[in-house]
Each structure stands twice: as structure tokens, then as C-alpha cells.
PDB file of N, CA and C in Angstrom:
ATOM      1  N   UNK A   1      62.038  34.481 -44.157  1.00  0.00           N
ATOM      2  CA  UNK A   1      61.664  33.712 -42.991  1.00  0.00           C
ATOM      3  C   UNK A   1      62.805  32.811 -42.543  1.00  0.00           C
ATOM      4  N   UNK A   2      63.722  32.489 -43.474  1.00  0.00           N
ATOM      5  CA  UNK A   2      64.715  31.623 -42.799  1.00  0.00           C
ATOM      6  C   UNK A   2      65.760  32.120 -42.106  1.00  0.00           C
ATOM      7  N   UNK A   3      65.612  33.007 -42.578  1.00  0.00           N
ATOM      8  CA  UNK A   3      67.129  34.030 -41.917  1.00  0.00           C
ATOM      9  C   UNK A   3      66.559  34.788 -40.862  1.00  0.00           C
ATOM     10  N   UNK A   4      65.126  34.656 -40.259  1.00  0.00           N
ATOM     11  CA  UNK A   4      65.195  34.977 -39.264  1.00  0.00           C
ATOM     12  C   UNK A   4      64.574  33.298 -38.152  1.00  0.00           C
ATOM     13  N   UNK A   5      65.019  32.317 -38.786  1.00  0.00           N
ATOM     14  CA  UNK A   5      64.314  30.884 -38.373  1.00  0.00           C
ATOM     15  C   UNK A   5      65.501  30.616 -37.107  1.00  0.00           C
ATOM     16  N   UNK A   6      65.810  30.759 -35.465  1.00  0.00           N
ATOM     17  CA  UNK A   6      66.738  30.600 -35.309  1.00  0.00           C
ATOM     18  C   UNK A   6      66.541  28.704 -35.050  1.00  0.00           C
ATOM     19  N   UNK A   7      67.738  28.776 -34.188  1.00  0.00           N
ATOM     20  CA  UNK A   7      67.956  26.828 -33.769  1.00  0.00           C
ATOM     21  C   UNK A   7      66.503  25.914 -33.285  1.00  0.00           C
ATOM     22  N   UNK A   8      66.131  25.161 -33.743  1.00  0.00           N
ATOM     23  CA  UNK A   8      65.460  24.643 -32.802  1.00  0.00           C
ATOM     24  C   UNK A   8      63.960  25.541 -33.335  1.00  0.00           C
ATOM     25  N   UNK A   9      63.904  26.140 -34.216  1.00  0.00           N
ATOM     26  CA  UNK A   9      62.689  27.019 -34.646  1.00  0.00           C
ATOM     27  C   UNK A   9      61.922  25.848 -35.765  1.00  0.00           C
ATOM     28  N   UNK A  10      60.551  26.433 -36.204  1.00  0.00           N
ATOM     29  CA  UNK A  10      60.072  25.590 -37.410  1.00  0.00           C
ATOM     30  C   UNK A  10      59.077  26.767 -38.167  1.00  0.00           C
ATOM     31  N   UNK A  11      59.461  26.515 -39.094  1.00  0.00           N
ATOM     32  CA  UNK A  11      58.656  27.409 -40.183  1.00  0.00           C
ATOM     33  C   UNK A  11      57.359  26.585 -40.324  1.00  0.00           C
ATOM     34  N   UNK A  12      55.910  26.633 -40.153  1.00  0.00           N
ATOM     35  CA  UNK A  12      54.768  26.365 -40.830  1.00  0.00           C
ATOM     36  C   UNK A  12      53.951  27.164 -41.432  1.00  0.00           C
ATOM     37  N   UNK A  13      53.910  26.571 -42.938  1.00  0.00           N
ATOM     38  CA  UNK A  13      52.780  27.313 -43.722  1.00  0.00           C
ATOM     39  C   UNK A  13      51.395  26.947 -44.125  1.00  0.00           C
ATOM     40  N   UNK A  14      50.577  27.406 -43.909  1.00  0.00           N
ATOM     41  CA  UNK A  14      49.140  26.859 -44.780  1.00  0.00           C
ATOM     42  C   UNK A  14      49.640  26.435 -45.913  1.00  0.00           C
ATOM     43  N   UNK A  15      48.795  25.377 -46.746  1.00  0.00           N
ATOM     44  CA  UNK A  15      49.665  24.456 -47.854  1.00  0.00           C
ATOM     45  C   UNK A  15      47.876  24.337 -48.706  1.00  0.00           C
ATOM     46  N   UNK A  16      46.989  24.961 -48.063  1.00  0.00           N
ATOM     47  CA  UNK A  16      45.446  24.221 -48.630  1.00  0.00           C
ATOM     48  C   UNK A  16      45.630  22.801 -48.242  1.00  0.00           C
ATOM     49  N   UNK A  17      44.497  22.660 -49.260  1.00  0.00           N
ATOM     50  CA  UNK A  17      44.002  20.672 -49.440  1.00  0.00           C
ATOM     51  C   UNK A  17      44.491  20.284 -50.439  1.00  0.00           C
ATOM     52  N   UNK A  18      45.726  18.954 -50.457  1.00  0.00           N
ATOM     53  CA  UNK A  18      45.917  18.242 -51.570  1.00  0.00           C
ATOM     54  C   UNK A  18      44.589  17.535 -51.944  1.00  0.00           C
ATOM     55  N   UNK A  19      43.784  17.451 -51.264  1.00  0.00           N
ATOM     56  CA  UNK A  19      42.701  16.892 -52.166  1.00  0.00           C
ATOM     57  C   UNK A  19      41.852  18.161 -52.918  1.00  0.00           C
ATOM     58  N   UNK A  20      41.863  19.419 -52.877  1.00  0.00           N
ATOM     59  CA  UNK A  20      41.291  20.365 -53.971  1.00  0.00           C
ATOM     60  C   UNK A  20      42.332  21.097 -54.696  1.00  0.00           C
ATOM     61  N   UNK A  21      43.618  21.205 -54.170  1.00  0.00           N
ATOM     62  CA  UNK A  21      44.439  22.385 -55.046  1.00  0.00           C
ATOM     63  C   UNK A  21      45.907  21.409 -54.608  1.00  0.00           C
ATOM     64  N   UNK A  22      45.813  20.394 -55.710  1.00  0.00           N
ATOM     65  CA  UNK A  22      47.259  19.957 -55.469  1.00  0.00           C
ATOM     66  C   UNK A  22      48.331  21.307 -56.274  1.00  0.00           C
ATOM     67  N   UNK A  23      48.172  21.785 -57.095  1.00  0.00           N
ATOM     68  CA  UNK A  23      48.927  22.532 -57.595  1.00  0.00           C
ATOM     69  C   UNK A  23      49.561  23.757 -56.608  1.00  0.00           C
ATOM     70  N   UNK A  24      48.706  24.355 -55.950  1.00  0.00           N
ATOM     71  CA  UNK A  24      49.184  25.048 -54.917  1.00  0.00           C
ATOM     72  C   UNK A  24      49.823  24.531 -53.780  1.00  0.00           C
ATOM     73  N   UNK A  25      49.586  23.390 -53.794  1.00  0.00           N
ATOM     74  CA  UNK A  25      50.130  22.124 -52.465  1.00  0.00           C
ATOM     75  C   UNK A  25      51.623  22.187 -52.755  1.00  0.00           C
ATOM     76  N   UNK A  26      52.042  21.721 -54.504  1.00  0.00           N
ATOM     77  CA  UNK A  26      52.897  21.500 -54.880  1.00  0.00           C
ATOM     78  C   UNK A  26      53.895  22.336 -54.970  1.00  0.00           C
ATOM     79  N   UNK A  27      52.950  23.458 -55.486  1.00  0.00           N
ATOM     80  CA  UNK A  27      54.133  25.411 -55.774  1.00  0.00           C
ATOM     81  C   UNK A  27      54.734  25.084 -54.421  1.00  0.00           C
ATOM     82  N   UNK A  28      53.905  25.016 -53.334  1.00  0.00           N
ATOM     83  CA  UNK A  28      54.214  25.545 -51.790  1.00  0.00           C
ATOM     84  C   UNK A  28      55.580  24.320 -50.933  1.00  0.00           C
ATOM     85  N   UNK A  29      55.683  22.376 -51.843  1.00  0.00           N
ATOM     86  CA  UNK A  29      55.926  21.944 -51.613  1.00  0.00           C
ATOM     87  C   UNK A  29      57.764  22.548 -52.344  1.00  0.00           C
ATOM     88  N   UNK A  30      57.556  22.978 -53.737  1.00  0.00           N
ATOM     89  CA  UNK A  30      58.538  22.979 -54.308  1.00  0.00           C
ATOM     90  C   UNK A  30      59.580  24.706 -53.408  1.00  0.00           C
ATOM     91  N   UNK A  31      58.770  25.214 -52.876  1.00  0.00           N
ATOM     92  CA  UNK A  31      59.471  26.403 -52.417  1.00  0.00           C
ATOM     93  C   UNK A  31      60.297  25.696 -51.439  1.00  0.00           C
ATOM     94  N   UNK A  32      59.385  25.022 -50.678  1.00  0.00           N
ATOM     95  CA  UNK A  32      60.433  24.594 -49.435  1.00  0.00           C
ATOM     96  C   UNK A  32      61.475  23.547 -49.736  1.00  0.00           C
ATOM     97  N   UNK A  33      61.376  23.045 -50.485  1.00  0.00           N
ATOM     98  CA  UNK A  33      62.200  21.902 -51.370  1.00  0.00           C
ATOM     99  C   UNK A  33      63.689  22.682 -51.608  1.00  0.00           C
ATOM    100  N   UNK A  34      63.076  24.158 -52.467  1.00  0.00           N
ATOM    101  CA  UNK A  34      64.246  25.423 -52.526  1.00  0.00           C
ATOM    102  C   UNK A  34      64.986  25.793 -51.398  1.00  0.00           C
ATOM    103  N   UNK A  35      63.913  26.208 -50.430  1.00  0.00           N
ATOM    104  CA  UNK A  35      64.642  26.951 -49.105  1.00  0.00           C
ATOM    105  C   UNK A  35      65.647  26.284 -48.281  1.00  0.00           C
ATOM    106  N   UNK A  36      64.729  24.935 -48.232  1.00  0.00           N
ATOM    107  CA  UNK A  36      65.316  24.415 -47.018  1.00  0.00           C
ATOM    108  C   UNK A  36      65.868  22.740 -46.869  1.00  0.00           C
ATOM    109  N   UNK A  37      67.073  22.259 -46.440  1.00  0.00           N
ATOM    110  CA  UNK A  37      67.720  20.966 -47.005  1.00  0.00           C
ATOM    111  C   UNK A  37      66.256  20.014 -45.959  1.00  0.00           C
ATOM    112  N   UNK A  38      65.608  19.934 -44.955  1.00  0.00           N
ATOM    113  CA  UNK A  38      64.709  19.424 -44.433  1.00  0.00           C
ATOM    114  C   UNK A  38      63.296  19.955 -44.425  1.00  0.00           C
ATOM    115  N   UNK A  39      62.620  19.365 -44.951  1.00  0.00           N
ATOM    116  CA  UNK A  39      61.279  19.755 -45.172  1.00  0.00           C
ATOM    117  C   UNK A  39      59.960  18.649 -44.988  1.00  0.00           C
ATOM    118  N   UNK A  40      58.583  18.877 -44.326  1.00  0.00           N
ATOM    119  CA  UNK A  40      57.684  17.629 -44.491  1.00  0.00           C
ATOM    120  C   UNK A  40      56.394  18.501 -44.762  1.00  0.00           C
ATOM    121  N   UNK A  41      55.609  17.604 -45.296  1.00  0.00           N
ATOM    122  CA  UNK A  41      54.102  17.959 -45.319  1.00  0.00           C
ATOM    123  C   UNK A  41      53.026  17.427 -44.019  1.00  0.00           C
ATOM    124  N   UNK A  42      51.882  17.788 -43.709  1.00  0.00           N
ATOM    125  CA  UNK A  42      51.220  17.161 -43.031  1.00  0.00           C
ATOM    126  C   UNK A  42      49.793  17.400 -43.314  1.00  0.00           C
ATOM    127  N   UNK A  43      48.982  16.899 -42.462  1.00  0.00           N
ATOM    128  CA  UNK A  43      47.793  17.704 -42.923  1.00  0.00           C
ATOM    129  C   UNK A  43      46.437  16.790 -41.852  1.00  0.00           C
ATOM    130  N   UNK A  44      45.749  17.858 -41.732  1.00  0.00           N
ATOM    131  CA  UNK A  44      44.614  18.258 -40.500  1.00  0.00           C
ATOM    132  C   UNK A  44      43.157  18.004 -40.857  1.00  0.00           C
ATOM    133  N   UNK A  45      42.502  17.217 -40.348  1.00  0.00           N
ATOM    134  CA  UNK A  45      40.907  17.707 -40.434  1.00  0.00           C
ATOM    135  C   UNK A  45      40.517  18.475 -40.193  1.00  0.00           C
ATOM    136  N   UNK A  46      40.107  19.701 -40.373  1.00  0.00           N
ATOM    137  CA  UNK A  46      39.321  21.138 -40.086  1.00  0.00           C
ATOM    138  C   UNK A  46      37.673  21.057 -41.043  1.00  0.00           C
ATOM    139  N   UNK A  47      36.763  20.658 -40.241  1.00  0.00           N
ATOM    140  CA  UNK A  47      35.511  20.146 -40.417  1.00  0.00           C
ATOM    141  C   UNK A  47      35.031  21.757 -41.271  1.00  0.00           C
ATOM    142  N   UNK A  48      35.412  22.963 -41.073  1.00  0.00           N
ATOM    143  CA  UNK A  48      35.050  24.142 -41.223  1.00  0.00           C
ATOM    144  C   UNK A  48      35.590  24.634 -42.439  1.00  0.00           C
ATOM    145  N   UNK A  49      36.844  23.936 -43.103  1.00  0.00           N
ATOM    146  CA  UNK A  49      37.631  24.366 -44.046  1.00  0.00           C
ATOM    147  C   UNK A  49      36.939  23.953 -45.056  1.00  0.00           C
ATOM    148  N   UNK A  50      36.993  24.482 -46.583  1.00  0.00           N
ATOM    149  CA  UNK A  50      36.620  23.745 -47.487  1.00  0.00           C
ATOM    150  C   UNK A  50      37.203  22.569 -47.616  1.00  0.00           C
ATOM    151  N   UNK A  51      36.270  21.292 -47.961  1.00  0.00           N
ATOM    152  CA  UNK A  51      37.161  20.199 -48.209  1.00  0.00           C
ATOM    153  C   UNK A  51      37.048  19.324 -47.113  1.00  0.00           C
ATOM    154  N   UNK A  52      37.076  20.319 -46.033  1.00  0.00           N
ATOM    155  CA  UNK A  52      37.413  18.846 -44.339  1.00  0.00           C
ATOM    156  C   UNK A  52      39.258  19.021 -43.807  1.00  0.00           C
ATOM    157  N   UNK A  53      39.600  19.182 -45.265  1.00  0.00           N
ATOM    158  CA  UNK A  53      41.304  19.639 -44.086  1.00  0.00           C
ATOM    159  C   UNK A  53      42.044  20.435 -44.648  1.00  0.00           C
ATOM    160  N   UNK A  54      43.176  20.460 -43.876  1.00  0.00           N
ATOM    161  CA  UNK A  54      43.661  21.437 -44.373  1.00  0.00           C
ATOM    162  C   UNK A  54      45.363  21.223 -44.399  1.00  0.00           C
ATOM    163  N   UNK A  55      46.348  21.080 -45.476  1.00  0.00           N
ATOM    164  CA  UNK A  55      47.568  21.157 -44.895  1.00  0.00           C
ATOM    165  C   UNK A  55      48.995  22.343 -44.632  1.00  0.00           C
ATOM    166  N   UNK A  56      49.294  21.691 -43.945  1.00  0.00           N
ATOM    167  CA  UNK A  56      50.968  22.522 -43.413  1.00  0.00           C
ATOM    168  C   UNK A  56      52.069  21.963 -43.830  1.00  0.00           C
ATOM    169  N   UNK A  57      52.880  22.902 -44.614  1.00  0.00           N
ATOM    170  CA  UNK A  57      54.457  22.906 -44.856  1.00  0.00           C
ATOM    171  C   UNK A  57      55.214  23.191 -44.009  1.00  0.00           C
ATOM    172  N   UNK A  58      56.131  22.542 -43.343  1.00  0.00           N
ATOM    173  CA  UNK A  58      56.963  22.783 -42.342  1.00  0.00           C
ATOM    174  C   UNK A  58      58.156  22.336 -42.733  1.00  0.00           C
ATOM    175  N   UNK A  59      59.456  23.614 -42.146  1.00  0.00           N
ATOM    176  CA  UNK A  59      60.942  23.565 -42.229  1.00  0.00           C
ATOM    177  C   UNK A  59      61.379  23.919 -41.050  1.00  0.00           C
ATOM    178  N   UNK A  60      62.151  22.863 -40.477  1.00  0.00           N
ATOM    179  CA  UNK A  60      62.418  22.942 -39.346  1.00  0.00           C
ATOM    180  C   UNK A  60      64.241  22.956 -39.493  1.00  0.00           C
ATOM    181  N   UNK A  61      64.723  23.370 -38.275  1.00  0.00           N
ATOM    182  CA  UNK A  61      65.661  23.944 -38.100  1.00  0.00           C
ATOM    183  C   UNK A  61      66.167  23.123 -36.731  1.00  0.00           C
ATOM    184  N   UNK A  62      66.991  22.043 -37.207  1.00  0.00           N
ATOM    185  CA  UNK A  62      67.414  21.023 -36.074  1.00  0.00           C
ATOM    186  C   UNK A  62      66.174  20.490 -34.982  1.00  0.00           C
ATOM    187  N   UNK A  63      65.312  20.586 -35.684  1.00  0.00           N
ATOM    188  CA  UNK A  63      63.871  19.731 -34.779  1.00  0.00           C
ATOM    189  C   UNK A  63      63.700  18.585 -35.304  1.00  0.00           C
ATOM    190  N   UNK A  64      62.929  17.602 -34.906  1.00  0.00           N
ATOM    191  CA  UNK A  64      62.248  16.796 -35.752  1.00  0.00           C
ATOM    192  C   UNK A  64      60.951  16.781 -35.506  1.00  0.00           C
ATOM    193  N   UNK A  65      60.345  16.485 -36.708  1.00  0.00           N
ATOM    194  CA  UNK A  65      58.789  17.576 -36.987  1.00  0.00           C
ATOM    195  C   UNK A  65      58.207  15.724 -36.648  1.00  0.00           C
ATOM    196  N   UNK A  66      57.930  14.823 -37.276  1.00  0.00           N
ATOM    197  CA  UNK A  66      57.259  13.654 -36.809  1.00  0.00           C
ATOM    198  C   UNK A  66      56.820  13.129 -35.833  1.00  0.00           C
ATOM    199  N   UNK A  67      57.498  13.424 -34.609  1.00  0.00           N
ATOM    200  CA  UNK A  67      57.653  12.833 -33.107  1.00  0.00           C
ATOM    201  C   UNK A  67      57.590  14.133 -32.369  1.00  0.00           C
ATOM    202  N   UNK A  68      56.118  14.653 -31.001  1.00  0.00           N
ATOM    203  CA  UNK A  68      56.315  15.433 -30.822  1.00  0.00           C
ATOM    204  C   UNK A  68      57.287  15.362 -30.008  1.00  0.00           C
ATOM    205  N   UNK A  69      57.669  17.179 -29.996  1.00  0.00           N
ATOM    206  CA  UNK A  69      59.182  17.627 -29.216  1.00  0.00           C
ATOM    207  C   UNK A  69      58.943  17.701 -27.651  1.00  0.00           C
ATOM    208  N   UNK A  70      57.348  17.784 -26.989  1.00  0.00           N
ATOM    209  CA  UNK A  70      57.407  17.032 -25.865  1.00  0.00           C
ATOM    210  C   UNK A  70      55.738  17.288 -25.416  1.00  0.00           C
ATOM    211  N   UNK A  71      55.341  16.479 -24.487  1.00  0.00           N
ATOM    212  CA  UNK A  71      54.043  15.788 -24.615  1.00  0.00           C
ATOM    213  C   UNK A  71      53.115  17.435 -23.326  1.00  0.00           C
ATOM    214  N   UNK A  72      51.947  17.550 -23.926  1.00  0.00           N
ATOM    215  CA  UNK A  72      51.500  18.353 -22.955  1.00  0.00           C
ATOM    216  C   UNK A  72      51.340  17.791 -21.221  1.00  0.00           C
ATOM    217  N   UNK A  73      51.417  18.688 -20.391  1.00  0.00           N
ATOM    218  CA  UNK A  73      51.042  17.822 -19.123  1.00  0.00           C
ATOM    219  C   UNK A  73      49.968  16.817 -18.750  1.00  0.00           C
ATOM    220  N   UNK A  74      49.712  16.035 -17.567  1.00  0.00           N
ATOM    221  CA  UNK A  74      48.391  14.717 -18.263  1.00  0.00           C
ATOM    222  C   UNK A  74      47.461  15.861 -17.668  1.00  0.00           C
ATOM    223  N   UNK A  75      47.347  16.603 -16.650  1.00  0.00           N
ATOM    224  CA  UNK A  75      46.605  17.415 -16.300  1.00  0.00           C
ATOM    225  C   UNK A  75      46.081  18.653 -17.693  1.00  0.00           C
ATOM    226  N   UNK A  76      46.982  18.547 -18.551  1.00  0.00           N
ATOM    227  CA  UNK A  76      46.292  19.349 -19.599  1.00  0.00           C
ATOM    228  C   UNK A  76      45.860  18.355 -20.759  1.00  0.00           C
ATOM    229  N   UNK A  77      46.659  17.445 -20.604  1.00  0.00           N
ATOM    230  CA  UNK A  77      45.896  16.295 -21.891  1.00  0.00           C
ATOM    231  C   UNK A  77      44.308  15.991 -21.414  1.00  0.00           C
ATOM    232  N   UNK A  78      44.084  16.357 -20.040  1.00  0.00           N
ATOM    233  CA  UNK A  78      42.361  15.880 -20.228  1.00  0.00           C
ATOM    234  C   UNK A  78      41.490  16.825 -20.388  1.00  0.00           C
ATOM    235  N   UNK A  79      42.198  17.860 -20.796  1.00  0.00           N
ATOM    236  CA  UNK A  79      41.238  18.640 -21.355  1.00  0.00           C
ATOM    237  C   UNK A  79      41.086  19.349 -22.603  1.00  0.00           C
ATOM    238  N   UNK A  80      42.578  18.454 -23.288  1.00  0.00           N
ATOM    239  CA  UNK A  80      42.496  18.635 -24.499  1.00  0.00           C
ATOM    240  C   UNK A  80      41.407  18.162 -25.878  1.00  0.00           C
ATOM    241  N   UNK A  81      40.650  18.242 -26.747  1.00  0.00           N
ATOM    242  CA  UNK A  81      39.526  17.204 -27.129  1.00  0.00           C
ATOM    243  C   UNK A  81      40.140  16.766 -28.890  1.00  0.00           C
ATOM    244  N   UNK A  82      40.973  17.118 -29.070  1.00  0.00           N
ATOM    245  CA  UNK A  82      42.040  16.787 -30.233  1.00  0.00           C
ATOM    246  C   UNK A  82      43.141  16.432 -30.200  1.00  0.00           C
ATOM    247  N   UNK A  83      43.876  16.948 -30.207  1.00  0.00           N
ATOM    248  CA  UNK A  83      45.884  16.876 -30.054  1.00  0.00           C
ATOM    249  C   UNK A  83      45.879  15.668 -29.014  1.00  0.00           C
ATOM    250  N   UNK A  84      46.295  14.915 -29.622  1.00  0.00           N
ATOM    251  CA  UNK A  84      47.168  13.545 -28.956  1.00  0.00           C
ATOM    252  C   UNK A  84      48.642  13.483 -29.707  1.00  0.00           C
ATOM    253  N   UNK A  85      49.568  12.383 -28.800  1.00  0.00           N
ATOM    254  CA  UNK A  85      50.921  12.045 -29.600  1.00  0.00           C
ATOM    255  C   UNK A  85      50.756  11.280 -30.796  1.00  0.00           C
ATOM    256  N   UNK A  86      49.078  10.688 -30.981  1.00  0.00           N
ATOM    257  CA  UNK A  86      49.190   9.582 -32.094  1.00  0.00           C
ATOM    258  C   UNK A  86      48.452  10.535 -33.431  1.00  0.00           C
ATOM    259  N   UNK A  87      47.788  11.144 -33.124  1.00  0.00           N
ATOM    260  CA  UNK A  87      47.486  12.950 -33.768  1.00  0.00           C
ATOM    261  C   UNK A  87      48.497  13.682 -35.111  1.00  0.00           C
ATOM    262  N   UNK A  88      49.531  14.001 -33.513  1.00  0.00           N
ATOM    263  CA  UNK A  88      50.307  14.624 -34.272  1.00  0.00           C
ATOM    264  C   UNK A  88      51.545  13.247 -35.189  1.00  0.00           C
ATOM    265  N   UNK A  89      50.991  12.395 -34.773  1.00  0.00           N
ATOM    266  CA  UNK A  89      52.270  11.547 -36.035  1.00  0.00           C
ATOM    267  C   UNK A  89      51.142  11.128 -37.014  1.00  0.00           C
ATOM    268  N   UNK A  90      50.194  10.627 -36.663  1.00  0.00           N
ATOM    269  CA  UNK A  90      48.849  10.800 -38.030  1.00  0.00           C
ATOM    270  C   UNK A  90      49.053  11.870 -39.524  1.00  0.00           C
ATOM    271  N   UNK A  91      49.106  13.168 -38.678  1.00  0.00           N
ATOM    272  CA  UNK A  91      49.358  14.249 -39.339  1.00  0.00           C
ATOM    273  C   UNK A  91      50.114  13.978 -40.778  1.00  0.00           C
ATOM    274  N   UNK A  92      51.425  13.518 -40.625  1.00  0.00           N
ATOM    275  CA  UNK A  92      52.585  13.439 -41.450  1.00  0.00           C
ATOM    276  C   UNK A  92      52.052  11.769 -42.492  1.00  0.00           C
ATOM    277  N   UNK A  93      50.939  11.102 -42.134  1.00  0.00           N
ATOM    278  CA  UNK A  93      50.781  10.174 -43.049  1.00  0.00           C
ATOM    279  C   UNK A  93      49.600  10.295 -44.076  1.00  0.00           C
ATOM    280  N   UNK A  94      50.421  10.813 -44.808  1.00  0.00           N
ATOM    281  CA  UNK A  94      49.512  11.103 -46.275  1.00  0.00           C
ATOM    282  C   UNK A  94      48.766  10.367 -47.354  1.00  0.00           C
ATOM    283  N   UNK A  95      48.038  10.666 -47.932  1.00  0.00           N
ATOM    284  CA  UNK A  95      47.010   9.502 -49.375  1.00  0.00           C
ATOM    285  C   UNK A  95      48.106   9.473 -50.070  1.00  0.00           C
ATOM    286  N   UNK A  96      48.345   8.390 -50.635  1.00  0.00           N
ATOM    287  CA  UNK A  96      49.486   7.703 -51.694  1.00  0.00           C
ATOM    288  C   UNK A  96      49.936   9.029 -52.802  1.00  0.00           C
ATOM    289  N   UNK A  97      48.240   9.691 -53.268  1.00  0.00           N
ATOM    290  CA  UNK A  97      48.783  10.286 -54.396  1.00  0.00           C
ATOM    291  C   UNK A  97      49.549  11.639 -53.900  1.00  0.00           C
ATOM    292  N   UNK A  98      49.725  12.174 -52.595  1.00  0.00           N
ATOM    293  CA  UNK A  98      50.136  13.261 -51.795  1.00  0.00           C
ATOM    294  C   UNK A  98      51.505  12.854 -51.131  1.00  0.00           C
ATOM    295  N   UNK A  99      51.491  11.941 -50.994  1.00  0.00           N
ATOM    296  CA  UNK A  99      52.725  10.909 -50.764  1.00  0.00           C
ATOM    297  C   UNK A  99      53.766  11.215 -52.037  1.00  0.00           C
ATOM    298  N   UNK A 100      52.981  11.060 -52.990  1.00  0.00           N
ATOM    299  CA  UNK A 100      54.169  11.282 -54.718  1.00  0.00           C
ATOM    300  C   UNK A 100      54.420  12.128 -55.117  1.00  0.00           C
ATOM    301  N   UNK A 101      53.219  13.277 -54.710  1.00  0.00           N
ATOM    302  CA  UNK A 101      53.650  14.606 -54.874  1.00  0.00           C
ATOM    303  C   UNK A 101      55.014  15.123 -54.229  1.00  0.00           C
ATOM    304  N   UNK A 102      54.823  14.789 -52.814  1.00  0.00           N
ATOM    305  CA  UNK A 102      56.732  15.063 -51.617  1.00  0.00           C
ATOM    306  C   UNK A 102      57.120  14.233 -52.646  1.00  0.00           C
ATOM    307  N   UNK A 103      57.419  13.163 -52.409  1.00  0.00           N
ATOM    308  CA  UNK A 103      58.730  12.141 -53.442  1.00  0.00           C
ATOM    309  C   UNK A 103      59.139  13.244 -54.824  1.00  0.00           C
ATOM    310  N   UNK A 104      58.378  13.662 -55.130  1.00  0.00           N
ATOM    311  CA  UNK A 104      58.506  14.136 -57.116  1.00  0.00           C
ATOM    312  C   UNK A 104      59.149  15.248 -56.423  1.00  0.00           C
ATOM    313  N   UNK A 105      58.679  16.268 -55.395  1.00  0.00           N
ATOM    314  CA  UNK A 105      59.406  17.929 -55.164  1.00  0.00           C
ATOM    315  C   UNK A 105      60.515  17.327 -54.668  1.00  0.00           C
ATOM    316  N   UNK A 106      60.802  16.336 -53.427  1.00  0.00           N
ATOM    317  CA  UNK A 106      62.217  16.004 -52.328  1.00  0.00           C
ATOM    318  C   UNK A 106      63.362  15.460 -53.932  1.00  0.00           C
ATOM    319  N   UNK A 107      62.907  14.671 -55.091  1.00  0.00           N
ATOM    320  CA  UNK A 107      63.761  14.686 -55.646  1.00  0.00           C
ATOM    321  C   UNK A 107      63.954  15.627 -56.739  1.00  0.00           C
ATOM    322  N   UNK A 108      63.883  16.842 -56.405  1.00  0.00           N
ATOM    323  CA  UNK A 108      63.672  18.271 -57.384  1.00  0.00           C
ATOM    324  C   UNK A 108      62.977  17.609 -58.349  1.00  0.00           C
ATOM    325  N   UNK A 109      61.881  17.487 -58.396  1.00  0.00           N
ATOM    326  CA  UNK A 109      61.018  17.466 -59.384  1.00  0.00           C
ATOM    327  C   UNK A 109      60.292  18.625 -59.957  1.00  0.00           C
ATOM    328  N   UNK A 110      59.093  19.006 -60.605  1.00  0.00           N
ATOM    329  CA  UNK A 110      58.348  20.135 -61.127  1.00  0.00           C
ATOM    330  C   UNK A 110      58.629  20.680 -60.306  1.00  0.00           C
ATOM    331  N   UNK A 111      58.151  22.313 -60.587  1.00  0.00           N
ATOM    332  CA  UNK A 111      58.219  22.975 -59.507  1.00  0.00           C
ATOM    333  C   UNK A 111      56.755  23.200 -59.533  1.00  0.00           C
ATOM    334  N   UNK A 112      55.854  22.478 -60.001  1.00  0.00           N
ATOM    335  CA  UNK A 112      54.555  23.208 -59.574  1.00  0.00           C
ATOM    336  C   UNK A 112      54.255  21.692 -59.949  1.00  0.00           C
ATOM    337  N   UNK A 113      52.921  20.948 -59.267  1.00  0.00           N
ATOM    338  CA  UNK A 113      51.803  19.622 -59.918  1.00  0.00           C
ATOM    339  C   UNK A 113      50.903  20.387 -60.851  1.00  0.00           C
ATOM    340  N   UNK A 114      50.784  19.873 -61.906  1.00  0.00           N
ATOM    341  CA  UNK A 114      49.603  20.280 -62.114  1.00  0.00           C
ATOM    342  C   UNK A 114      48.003  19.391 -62.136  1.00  0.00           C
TER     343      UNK A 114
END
């Protein structure tokens, strides 16, 4: 996937719920830790998912993933009933103990939580 990731591209993966499968959170945190020198976690309410949410691994490729890269039109923001700019930076602020999990992989830590 990276070698076909061009400029300005972003890799996102399903990551599960750090609140049911940190270990798979972590495998998935430590790959990208491998792949790629920039990497973040985030993660979604999905009322339908087990759990209530769900997160994404993302490697981006000269983007920055925190701040969106540009705002929908206002004519489409009112008919959006989710996605806002304060949304998508929500996303990237994680529970403390999901917070330590990134810190432990960003400084090559385990390669898996258990």
C-alpha cells in the first residue's frame, strides 16, 4: 500500500475498538509505526459497531491528518447530520489509556499490547 500511496494520499485502516481489542489496536498501531515515519490513530462512534466505535489507522503522505484538508461547502454542511471541523479533530483525541498505547508503538515499543 505504500508504494502505491502517491503525494498528498492517506492510507486508512480499520484498527477495531481500543476499548475491546487493544491488542489488535496495537499489532495494527505497531505496523504503521514500521511502515511509515508519520502515523495517527483516531476513532469514531458507530452506534452499530460492537462496542459504539470504531477506530482508524492512518499514514499520510505529506497531509496533515488532524486539521481537515478543507471544509465541505456551507450548502453541503446543512445537510450533513455528523461530520463537522470540530468532529473530525475530536476524532484524533483519545482515552488516556489509548493515548499510551500510540506513545509505547511512536517510541518503538511492543509490537503487539497485550
Amino acid at each position: 500500500m505504500k508504494s502505491a500511496l502517491g503525494a498528498g494520499g492517506i492510507i486508512a485502516l480499520q484498527a477495531e475498538s481500543v476499548f475491546l481489542h487493544q491488542a489488535i489496536v496495537g499489532g495494527v498501531m505497531a505496523s504503521m509505526a514500521r511502515l511509515f515515519p508519520v502515523w495517527d490513530c483516531a476513532f469514531t462512534l458507530v452506534p452499530t459497531y460492537t462496542g459504539g466505535s470504531i477506530g482508524v489507522c492512518l499514514a499520510p503522505l505529506g497531509v496533515e491528518l488532524r486539521e481537515p484538508a478543507c471544509l465541505p461547502a456551507p450548502a453541503v454542511q446543512q445537510h450533513l447530520r455528523y461530520y463537522t471541523p470540530a468532529i473530525h479533530r475530536a476524532a484524533f483525541v483519545l482515552p488516556a489509556f489509548a493515548e499510551r498505547i500510540v506513545a509505547e508503538m511512536r517510541s518503538g515499543g511492543a509490537s503487539e499490547v497485550e
